[in-house]
C-alpha atoms as a PDB file:
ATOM      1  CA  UNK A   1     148.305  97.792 102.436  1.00  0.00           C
ATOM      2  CA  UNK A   2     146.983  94.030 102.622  1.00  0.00           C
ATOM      3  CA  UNK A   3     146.275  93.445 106.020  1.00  0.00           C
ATOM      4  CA  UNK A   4     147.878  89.986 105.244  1.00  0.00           C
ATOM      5  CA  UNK A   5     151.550  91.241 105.020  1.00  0.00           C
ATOM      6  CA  UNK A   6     153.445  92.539 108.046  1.00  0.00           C
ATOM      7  CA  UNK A   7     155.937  94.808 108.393  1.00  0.00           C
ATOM      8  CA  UNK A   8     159.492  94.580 110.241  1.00  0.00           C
ATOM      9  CA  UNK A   9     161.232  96.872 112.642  1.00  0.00           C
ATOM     10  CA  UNK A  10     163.645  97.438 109.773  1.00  0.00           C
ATOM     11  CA  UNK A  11     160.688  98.748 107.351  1.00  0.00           C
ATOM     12  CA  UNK A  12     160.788  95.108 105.343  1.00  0.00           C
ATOM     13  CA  UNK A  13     157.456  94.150 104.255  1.00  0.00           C
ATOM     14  CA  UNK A  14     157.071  89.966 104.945  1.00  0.00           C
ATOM     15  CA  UNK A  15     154.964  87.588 103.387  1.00  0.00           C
ATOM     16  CA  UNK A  16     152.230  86.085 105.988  1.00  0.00           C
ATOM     17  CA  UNK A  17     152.276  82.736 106.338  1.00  0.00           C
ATOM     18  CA  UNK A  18     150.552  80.099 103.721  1.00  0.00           C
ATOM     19  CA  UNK A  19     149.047  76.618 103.940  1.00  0.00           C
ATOM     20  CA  UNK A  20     151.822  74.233 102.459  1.00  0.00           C
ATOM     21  CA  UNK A  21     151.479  70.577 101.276  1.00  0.00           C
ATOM     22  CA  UNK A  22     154.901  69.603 102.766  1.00  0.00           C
ATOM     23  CA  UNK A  23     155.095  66.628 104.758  1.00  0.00           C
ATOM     24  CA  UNK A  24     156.319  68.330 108.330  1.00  0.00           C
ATOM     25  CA  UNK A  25     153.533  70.526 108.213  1.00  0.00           C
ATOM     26  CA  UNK A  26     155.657  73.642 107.571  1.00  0.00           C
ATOM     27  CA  UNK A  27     153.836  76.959 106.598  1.00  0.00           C
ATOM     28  CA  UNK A  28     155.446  79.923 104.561  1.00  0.00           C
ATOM     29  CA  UNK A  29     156.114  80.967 101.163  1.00  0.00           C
ATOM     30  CA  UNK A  30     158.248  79.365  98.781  1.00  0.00           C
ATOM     31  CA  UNK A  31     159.715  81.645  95.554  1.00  0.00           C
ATOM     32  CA  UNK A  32     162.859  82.074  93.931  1.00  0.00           C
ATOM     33  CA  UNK A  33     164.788  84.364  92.021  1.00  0.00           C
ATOM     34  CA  UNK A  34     167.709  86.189  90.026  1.00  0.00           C
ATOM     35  CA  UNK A  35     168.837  89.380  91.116  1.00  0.00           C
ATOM     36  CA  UNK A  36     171.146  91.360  88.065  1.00  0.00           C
ATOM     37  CA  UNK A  37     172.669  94.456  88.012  1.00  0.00           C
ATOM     38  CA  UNK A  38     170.275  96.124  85.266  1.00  0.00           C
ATOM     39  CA  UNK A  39     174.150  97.428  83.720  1.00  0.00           C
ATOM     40  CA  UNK A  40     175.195  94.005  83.424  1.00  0.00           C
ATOM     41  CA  UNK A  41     172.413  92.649  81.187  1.00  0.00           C
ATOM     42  CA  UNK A  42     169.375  94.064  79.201  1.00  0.00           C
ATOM     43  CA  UNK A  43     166.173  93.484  79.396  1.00  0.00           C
ATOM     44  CA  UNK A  44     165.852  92.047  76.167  1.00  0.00           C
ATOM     45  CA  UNK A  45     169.040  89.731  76.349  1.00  0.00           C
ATOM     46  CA  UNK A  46     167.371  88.519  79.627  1.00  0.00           C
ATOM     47  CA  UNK A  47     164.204  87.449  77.947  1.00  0.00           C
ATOM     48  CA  UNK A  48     166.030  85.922  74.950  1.00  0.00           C
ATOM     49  CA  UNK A  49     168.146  83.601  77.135  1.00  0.00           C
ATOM     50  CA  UNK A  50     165.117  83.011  79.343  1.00  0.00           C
ATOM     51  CA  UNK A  51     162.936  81.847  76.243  1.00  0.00           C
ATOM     52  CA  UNK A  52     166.037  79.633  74.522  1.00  0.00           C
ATOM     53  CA  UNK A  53     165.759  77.795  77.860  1.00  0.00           C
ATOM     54  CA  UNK A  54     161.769  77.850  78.217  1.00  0.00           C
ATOM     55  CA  UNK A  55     161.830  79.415  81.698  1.00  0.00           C
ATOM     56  CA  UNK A  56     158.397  80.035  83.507  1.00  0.00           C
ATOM     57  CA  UNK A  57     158.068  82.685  85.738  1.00  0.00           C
ATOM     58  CA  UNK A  58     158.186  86.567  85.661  1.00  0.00           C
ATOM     59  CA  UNK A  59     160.946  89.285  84.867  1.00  0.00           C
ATOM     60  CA  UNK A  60     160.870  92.230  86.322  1.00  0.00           C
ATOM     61  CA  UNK A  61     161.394  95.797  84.788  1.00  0.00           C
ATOM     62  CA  UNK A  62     164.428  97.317  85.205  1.00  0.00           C
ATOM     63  CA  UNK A  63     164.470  99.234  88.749  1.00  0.00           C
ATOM     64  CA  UNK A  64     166.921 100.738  90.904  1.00  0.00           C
ATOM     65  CA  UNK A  65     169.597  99.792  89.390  1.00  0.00           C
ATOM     66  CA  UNK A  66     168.616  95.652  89.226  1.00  0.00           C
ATOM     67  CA  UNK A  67     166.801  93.502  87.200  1.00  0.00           C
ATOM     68  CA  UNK A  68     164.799  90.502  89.153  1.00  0.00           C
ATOM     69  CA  UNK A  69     163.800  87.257  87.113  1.00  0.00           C
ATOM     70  CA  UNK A  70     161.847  85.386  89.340  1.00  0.00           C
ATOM     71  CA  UNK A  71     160.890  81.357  89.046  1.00  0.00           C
ATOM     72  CA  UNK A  72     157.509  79.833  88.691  1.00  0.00           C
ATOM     73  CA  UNK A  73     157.012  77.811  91.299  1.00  0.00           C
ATOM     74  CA  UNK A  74     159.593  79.375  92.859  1.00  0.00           C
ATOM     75  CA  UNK A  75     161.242  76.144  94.406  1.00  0.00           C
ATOM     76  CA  UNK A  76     160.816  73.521  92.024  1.00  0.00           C
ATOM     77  CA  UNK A  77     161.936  73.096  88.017  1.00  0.00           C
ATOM     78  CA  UNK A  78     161.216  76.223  85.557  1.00  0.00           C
ATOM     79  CA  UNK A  79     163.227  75.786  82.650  1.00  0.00           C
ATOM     80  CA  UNK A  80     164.157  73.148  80.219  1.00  0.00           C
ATOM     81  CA  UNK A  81     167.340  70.891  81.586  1.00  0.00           C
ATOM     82  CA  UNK A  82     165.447  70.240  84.979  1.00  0.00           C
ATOM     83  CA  UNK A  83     166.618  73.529  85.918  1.00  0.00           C
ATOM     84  CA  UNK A  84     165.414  75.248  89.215  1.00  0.00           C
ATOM     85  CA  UNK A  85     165.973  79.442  89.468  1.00  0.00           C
ATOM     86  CA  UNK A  86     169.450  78.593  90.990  1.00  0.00           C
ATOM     87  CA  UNK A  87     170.274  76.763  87.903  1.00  0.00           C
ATOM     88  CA  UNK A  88     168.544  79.210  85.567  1.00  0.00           C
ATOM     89  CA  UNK A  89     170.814  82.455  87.684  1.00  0.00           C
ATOM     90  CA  UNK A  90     173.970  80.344  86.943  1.00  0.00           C
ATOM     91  CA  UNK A  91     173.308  80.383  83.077  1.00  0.00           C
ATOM     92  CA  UNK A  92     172.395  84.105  83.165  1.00  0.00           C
ATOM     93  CA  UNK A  93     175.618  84.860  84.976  1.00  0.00           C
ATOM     94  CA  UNK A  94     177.633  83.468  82.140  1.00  0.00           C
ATOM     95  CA  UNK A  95     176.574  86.995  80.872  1.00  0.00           C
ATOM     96  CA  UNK A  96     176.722  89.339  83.062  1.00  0.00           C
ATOM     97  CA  UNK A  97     180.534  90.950  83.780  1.00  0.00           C
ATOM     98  CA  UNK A  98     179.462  91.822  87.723  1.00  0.00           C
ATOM     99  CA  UNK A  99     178.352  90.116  90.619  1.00  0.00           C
ATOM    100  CA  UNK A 100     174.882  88.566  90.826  1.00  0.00           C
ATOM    101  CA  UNK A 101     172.863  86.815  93.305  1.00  0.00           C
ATOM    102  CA  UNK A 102     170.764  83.917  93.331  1.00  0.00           C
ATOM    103  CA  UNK A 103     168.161  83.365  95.912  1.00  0.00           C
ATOM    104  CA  UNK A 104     165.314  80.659  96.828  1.00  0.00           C
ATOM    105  CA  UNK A 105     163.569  80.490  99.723  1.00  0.00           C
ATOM    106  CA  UNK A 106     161.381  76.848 100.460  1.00  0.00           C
ATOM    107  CA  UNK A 107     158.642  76.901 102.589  1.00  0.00           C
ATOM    108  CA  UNK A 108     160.215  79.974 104.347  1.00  0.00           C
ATOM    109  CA  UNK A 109     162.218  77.164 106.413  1.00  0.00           C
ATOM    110  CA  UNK A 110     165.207  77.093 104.049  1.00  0.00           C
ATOM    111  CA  UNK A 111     167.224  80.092 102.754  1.00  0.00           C
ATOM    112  CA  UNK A 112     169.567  79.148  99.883  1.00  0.00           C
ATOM    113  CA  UNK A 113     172.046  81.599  97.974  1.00  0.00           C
ATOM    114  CA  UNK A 114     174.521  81.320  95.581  1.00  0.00           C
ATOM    115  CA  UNK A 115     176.465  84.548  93.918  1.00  0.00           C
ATOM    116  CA  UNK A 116     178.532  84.459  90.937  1.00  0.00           C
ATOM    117  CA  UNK A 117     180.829  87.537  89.977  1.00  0.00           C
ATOM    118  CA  UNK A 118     181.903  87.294  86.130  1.00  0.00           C
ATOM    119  CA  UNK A 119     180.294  84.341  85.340  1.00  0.00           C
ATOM    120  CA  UNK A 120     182.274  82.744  88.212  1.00  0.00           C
ATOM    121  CA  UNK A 121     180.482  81.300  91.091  1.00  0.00           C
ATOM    122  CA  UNK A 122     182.097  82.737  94.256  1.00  0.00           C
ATOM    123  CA  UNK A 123     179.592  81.926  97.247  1.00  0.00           C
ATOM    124  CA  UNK A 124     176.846  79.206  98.178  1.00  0.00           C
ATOM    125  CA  UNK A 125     174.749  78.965 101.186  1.00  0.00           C
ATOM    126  CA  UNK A 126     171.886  76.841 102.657  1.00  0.00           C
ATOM    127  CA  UNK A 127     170.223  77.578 106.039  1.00  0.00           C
ATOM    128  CA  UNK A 128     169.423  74.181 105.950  1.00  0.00           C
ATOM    129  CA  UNK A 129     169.950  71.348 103.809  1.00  0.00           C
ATOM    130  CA  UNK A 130     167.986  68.854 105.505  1.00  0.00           C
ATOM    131  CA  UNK A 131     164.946  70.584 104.077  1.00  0.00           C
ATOM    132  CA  UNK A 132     165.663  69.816 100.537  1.00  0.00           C
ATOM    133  CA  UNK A 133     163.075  67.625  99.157  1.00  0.00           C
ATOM    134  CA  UNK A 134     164.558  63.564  99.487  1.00  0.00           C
ATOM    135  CA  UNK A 135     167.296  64.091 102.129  1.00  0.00           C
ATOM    136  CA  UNK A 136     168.454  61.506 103.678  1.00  0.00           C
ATOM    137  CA  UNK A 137     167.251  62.028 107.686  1.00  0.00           C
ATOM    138  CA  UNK A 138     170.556  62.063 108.799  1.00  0.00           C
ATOM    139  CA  UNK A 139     171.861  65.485 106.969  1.00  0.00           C
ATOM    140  CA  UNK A 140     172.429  67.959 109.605  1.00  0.00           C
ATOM    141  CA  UNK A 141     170.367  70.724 110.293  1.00  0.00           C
ATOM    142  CA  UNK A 142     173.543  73.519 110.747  1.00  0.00           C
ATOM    143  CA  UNK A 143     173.343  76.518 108.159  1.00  0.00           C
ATOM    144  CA  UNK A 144     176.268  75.798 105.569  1.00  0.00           C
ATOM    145  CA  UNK A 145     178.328  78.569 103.793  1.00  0.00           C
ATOM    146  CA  UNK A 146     178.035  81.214 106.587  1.00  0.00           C
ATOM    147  CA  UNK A 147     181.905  82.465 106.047  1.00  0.00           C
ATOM    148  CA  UNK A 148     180.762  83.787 102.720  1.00  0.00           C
ATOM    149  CA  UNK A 149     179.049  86.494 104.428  1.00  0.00           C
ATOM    150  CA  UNK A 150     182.666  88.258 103.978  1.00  0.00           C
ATOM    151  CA  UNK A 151     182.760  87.497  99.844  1.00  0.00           C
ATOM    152  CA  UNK A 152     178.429  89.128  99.599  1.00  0.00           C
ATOM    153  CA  UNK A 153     179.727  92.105 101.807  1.00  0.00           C
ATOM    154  CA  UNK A 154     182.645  92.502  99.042  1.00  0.00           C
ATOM    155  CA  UNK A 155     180.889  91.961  95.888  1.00  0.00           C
ATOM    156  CA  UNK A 156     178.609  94.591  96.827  1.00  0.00           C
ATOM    157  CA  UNK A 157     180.881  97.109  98.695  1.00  0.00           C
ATOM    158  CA  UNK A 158     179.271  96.883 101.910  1.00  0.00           C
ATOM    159  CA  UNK A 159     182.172  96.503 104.343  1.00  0.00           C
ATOM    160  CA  UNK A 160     180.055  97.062 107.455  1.00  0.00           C
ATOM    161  CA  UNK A 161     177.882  94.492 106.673  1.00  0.00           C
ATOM    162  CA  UNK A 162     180.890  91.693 106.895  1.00  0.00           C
ATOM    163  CA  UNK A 163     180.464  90.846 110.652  1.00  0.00           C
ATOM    164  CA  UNK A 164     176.247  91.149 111.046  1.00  0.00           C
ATOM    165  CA  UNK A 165     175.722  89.299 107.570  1.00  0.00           C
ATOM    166  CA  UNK A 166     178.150  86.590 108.820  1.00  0.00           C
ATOM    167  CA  UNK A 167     176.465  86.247 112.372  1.00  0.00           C
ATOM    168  CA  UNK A 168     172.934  86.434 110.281  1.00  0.00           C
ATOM    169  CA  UNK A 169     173.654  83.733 107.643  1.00  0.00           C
ATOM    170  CA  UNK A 170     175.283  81.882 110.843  1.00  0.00           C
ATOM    171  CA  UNK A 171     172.215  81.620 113.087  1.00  0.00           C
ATOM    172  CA  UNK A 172     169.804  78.674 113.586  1.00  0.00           C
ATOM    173  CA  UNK A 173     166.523  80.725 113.104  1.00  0.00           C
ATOM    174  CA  UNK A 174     163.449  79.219 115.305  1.00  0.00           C
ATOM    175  CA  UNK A 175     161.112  77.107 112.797  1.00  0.00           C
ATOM    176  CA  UNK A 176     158.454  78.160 115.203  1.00  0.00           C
ATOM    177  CA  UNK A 177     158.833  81.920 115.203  1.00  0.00           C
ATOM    178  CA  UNK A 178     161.091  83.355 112.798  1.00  0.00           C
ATOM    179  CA  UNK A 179     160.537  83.031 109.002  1.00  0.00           C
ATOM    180  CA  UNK A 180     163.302  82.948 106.331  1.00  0.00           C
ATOM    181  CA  UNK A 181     162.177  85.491 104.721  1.00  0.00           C
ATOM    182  CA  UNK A 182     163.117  87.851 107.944  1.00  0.00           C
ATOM    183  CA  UNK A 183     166.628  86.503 107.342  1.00  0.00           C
ATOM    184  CA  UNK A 184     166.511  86.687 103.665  1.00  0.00           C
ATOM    185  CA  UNK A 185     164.959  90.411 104.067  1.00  0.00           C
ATOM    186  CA  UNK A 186     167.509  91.678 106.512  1.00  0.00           C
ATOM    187  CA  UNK A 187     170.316  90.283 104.478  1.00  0.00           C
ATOM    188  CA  UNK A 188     168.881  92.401 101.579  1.00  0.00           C
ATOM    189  CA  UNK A 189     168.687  95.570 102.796  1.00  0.00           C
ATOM    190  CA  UNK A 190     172.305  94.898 104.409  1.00  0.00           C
ATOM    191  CA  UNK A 191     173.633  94.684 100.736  1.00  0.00           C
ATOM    192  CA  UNK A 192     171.686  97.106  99.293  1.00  0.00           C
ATOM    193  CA  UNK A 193     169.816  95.033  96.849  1.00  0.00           C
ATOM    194  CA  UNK A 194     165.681  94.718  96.242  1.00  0.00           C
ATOM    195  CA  UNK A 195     164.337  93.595  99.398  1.00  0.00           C
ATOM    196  CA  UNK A 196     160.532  94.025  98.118  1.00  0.00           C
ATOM    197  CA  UNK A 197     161.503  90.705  96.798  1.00  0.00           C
ATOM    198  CA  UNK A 198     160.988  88.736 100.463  1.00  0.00           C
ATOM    199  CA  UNK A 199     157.097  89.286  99.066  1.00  0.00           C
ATOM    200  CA  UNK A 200     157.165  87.463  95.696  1.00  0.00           C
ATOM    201  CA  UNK A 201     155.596  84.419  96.484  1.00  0.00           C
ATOM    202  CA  UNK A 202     152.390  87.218  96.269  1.00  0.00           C
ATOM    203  CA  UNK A 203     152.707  86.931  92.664  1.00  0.00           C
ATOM    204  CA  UNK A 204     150.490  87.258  90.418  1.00  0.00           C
ATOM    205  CA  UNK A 205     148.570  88.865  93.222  1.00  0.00           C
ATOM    206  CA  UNK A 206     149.969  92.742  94.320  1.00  0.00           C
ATOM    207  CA  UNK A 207     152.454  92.683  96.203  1.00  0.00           C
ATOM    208  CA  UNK A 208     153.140  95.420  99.080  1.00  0.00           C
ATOM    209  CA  UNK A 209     156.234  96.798  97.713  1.00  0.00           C
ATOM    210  CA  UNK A 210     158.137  96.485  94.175  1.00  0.00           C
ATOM    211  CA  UNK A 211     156.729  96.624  90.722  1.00  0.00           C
ATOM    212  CA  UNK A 212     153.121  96.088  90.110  1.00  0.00           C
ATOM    213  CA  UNK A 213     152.414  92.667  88.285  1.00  0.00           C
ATOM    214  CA  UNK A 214     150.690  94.348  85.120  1.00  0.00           C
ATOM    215  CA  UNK A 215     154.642  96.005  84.735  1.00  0.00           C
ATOM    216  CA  UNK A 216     156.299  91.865  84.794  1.00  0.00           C
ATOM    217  CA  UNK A 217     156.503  90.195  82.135  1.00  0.00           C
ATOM    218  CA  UNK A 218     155.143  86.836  82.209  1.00  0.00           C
ATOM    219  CA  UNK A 219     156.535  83.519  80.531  1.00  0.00           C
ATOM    220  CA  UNK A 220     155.188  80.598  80.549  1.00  0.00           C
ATOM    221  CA  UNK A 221     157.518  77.749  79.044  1.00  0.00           C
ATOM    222  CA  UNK A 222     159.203  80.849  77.585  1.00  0.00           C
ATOM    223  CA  UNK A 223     156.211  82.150  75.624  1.00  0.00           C
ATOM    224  CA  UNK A 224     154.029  85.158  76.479  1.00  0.00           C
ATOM    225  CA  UNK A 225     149.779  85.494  75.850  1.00  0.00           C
ATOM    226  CA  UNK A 226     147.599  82.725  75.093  1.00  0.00           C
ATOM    227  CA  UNK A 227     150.380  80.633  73.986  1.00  0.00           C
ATOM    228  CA  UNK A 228     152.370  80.596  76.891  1.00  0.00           C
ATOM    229  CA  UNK A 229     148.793  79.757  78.539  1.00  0.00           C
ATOM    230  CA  UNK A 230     148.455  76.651  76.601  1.00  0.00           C
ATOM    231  CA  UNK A 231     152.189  75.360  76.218  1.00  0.00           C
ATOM    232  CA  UNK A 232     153.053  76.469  80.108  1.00  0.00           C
ATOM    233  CA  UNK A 233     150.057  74.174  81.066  1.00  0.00           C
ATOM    234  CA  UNK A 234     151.263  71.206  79.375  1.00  0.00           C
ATOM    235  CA  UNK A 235     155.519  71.888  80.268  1.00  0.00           C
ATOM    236  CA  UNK A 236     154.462  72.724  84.377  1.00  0.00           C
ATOM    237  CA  UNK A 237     152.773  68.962  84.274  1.00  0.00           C
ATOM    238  CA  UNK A 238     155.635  67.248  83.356  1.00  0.00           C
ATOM    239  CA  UNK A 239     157.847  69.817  85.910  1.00  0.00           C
ATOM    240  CA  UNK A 240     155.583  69.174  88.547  1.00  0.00           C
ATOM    241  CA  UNK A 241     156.935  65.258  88.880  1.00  0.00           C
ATOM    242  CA  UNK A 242     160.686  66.889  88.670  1.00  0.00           C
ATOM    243  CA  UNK A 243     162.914  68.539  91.607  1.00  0.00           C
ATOM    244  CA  UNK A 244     165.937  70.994  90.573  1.00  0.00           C
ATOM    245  CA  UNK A 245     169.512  69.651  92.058  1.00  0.00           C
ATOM    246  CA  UNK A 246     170.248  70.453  95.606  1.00  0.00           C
ATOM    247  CA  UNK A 247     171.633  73.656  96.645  1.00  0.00           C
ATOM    248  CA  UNK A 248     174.573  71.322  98.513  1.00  0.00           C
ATOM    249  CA  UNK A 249     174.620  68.417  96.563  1.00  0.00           C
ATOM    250  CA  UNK A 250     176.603  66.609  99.506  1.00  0.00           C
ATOM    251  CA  UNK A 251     175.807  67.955 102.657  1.00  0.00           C
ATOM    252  CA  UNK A 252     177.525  66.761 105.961  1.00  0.00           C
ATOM    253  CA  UNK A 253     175.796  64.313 107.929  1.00  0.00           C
ATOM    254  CA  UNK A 254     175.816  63.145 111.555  1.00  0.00           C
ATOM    255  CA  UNK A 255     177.743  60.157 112.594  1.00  0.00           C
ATOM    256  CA  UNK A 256     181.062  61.789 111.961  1.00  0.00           C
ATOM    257  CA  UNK A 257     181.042  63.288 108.547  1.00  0.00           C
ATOM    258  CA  UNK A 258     184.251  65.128 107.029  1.00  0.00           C
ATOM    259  CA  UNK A 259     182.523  68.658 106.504  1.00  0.00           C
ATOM    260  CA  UNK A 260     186.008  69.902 104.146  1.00  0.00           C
ATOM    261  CA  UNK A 261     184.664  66.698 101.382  1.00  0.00           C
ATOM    262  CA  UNK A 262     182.242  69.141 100.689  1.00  0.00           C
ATOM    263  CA  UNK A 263     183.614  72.696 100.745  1.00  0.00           C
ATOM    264  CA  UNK A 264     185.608  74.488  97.928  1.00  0.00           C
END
């Protein structure tokens, strides 16, 4: 095993820590993804949607039951329409009849989820939205969404996981000590779905757990080989100078804000 990666009490594998370019000094991974039941939506009908909407990043192959599409970079744009992976999970979900789950984690100081179930979105959660890039410096810090711990318990039978998923998507994790990731991994393996994903932002290097990266396959501005090489090059430049829509796109603030304006 890398001696970089370090493994939880709970057996999850987490990525180390990583230089980042953000402007509060905050270290940790950033990576994104789609997780589908592999019964909802084929392979092939995956990739076909992915490439109508030139999506760069990686799909992975079918694998205990799920199918993982995961963004490139994992927190910023990666398909046509300025869509980020959250974006890209909500068009996917349009064909898939069960639940799915959307996931993207920034920095590893910012857990956001969103899960659909028939093409309806049914849950949406950010640890904190004051780390999305261009908030305004008075958007609180709280974690928003935590009651729909009960609806991710439902939509993947898990009824003992109602009351520890709530109090896990409730906490304020420690910046200083505990990643996202943790949170992200725990709440994983609490629903049963692919926690080897907490270790994507690995890729296209090994990763501890989960597929090997010679079994993904890679698009690039929705094109494969040499192609992809050249036309993802010249797409990820113009991306680059884009950011994906907010996870909240009005998040309380201090000074007295009305937290229902924002909650459906």
């Amino acid at each position: 095993m890398p001696s970089t990666c370090v493994r939880d009490d709970r057996g999850v594998y987490l990525p180390p820590p990583t230089a980042s370019s953000a402007d509060d000094g905050a270290q940790g991974h950033t990576y994104g993804a789609a997780i589908i039941p592999a019964d909802g939506i084929t392979s092939s009908e995956a990739l076909a949607a992915l490439r109508g909407i030139r999506f760069s990043g990686w799909v992975a192959p079918p694998r205990d039951g799920w199918l993982v599409v995961i963004g490139d970079p994992g927190g910023g744009v990666v398909a046509d329409g300025r869509r980020g992976v959250i974006e890209v999970a909500a068009l996917l979900a349009q064909e898939v009849p069960g639940p799915m789950l959307a996931v993207r984690v920034r920095r590893d100081r910012q857990l956001a989820l969103v899960a659909w179930r028939a093409g309806e979105e049914v849950a949406r959660y950010c640890s904190d939205a004051s780390r999305e890039p261009g908030a305004d410096e008075d958007v609180l810090t709280e974690p928003i969404g935590a009651e729909h711990g009960v609806t991710l318990a439902e939509l993947w039978n898990q009824p003992d996981a109602v009351e520890p998923l709530t109090q896990l998507l409730e906490d304020e994790l420690d910046s200083d000590s505990v990643y996202e990731s943790e949170r992200l991994g725990r709440m994983l393996r609490m629903l049963g779905l692919p926690a080897w994903l907490v270790a994507a932002g690995s890729l296209p290097r090994a990763m501890p757990t989960g597929p090997r990266p010679s079994e993904f396959v890679r698009l690039r501005a929705g094109r494969t080989g040499v192609e992809g090489r050249l036309l993802g090059a010249i797409i990820r430049r113009v991306r680059r100078g884009q950011d994906p829509p907010p996870v909240i796109v009005d998040p309380p603030k201090g000074g007295g804000t009305d937290f229902e304006s924002w909650m459906f």
